[in-house]
N, C-alpha and C. Protein backbone atom coordinates (compact mmCIF):
# COMPACT_ATOMS: atom_id res chain seq x y z
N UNK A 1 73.31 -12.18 -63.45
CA UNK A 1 73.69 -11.59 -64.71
C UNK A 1 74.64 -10.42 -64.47
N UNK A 2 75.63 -10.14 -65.53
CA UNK A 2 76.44 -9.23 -65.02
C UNK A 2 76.04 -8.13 -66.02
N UNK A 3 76.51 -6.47 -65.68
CA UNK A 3 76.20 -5.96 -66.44
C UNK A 3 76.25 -6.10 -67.92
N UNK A 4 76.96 -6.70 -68.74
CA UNK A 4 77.45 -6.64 -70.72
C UNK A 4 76.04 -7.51 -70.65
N UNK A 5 75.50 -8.45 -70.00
CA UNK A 5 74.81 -9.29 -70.16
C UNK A 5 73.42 -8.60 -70.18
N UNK A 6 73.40 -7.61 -69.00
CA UNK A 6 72.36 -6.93 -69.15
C UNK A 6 71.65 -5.91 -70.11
N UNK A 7 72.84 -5.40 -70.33
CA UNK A 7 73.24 -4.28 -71.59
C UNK A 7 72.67 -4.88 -72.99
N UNK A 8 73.07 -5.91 -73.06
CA UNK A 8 73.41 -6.94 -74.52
C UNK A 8 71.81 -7.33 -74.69
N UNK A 9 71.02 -7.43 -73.59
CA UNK A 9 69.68 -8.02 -73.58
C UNK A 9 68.88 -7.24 -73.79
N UNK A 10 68.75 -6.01 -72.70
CA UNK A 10 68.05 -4.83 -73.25
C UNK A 10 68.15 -4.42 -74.82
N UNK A 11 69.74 -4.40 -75.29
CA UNK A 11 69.49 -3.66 -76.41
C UNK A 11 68.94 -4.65 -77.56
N UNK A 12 68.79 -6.15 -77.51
CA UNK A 12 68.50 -7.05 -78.15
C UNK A 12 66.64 -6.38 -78.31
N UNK A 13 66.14 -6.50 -76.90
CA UNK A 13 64.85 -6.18 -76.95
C UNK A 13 64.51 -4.61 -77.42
N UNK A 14 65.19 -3.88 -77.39
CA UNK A 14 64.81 -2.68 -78.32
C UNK A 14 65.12 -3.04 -79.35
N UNK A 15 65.97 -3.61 -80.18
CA UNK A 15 65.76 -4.04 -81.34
C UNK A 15 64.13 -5.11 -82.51
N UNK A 16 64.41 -5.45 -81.61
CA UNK A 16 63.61 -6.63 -81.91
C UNK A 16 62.15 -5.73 -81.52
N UNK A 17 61.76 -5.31 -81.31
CA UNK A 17 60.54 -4.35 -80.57
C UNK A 17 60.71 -2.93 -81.76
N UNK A 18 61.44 -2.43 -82.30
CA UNK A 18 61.79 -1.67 -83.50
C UNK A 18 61.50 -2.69 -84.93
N UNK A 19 62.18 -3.39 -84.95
CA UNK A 19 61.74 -4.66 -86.02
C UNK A 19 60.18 -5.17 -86.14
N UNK A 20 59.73 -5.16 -85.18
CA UNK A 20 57.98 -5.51 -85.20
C UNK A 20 57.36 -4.32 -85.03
N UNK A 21 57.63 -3.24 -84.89
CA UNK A 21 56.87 -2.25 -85.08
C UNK A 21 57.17 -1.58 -86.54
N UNK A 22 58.35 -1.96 -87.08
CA UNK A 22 58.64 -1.23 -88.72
C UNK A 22 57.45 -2.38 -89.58
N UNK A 23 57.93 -3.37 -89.16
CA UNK A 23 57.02 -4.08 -89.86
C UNK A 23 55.18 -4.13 -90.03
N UNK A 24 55.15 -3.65 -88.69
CA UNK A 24 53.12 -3.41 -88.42
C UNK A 24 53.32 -1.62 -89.55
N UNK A 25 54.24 -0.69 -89.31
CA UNK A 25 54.04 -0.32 -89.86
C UNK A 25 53.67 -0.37 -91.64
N UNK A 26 54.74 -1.16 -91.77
CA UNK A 26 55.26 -1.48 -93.42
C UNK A 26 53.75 -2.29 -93.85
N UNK A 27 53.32 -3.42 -92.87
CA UNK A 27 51.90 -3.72 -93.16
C UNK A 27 50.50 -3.22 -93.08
N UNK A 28 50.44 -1.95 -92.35
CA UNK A 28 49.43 -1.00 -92.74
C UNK A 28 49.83 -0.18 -93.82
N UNK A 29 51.14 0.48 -94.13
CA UNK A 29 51.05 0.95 -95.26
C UNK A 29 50.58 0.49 -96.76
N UNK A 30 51.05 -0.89 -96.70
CA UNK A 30 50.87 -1.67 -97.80
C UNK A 30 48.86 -1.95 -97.78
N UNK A 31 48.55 -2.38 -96.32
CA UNK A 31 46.69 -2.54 -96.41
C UNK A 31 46.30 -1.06 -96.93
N UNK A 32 46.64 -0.02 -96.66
CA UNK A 32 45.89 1.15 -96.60
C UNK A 32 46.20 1.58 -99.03
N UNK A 33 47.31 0.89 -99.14
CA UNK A 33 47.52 1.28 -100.59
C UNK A 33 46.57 0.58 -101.37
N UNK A 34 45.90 -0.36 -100.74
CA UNK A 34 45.19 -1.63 -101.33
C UNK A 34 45.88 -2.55 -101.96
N UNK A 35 46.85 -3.02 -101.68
CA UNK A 35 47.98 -3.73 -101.95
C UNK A 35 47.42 -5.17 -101.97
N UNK A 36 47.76 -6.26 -103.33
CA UNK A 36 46.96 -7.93 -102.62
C UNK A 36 47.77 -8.14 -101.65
N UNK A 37 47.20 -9.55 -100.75
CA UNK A 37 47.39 -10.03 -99.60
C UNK A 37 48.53 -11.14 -99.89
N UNK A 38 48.73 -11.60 -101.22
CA UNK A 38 50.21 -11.71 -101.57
C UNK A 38 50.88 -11.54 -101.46
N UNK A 39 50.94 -9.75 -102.57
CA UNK A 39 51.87 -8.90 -102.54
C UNK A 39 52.43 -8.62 -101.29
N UNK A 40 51.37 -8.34 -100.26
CA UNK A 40 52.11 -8.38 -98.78
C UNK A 40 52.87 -9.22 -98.47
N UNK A 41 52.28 -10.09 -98.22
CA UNK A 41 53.00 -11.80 -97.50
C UNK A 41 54.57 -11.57 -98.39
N UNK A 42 54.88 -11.31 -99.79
CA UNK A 42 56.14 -11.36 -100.25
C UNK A 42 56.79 -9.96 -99.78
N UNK A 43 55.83 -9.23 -99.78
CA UNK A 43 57.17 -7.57 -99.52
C UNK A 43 57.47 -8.17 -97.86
N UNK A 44 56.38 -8.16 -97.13
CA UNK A 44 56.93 -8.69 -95.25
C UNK A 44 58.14 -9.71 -95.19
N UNK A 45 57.74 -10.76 -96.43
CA UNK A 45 59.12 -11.86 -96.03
C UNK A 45 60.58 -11.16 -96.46
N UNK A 46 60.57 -10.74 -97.77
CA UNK A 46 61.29 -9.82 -97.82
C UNK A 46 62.36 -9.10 -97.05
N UNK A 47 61.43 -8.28 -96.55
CA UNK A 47 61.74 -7.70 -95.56
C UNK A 47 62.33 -8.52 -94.26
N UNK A 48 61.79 -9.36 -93.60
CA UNK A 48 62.23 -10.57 -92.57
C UNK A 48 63.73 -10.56 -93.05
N UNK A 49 63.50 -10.94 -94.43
CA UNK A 49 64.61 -12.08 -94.98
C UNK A 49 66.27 -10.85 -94.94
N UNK A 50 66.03 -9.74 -95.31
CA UNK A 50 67.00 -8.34 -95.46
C UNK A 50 67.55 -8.05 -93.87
N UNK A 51 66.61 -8.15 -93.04
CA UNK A 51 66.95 -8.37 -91.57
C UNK A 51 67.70 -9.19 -91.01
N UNK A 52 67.48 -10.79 -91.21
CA UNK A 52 67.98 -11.95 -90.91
C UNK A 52 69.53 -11.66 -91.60
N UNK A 53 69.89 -10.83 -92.95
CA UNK A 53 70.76 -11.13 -93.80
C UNK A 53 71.84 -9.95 -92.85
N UNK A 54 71.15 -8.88 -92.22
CA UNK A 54 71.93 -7.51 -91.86
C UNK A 54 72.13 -7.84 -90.34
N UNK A 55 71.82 -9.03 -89.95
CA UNK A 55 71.98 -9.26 -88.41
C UNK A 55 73.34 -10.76 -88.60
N UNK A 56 72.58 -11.45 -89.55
CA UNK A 56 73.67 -12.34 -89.20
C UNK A 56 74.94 -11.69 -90.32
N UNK A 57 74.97 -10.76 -90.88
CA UNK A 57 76.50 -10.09 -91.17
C UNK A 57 77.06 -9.10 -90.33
N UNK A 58 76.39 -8.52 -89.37
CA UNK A 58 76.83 -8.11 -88.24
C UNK A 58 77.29 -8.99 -87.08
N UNK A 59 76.61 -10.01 -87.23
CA UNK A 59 77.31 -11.11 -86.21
C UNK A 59 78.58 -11.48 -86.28
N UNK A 60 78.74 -11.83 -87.81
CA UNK A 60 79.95 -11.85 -88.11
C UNK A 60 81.27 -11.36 -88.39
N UNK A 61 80.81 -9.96 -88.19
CA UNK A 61 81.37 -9.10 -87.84
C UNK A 61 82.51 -8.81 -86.38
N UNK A 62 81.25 -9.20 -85.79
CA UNK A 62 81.34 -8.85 -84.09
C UNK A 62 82.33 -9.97 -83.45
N UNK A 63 82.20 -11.30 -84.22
CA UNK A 63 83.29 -12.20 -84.14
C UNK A 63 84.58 -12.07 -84.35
């Protein structure tokens, strides 16, 4: 592997490791409000879905 490769991977995994920890957060906040188990499941996808949308328009970007 050359360094960009290395660079590019690490920062993939701090990302992605920031992304699952906003989210454990975002899902105890929501258990601790007494929030239904719905309401969760839709604010988390949500959320997924705002991610997926801000990564692949940065991709396209980067192209």
């Amino acid at each position: 592997m050359e360094s960009d490769e290395i660079g590019a991977l690490s920062e993939a995994v701090i990302a992605f490791v920031t992304v699952i920890g906003l989210m454990v957060g975002f899902y105890y906040n929501l258990k601790t409000s007494n929030t239904g188990f719905w309401y969760i499941i839709l604010f988390e996808s949500l959320f997924v879905i705002a991610v997926a949308l801000f990564a692949s328009g940065v991709r396209g970007e980067m192209k």
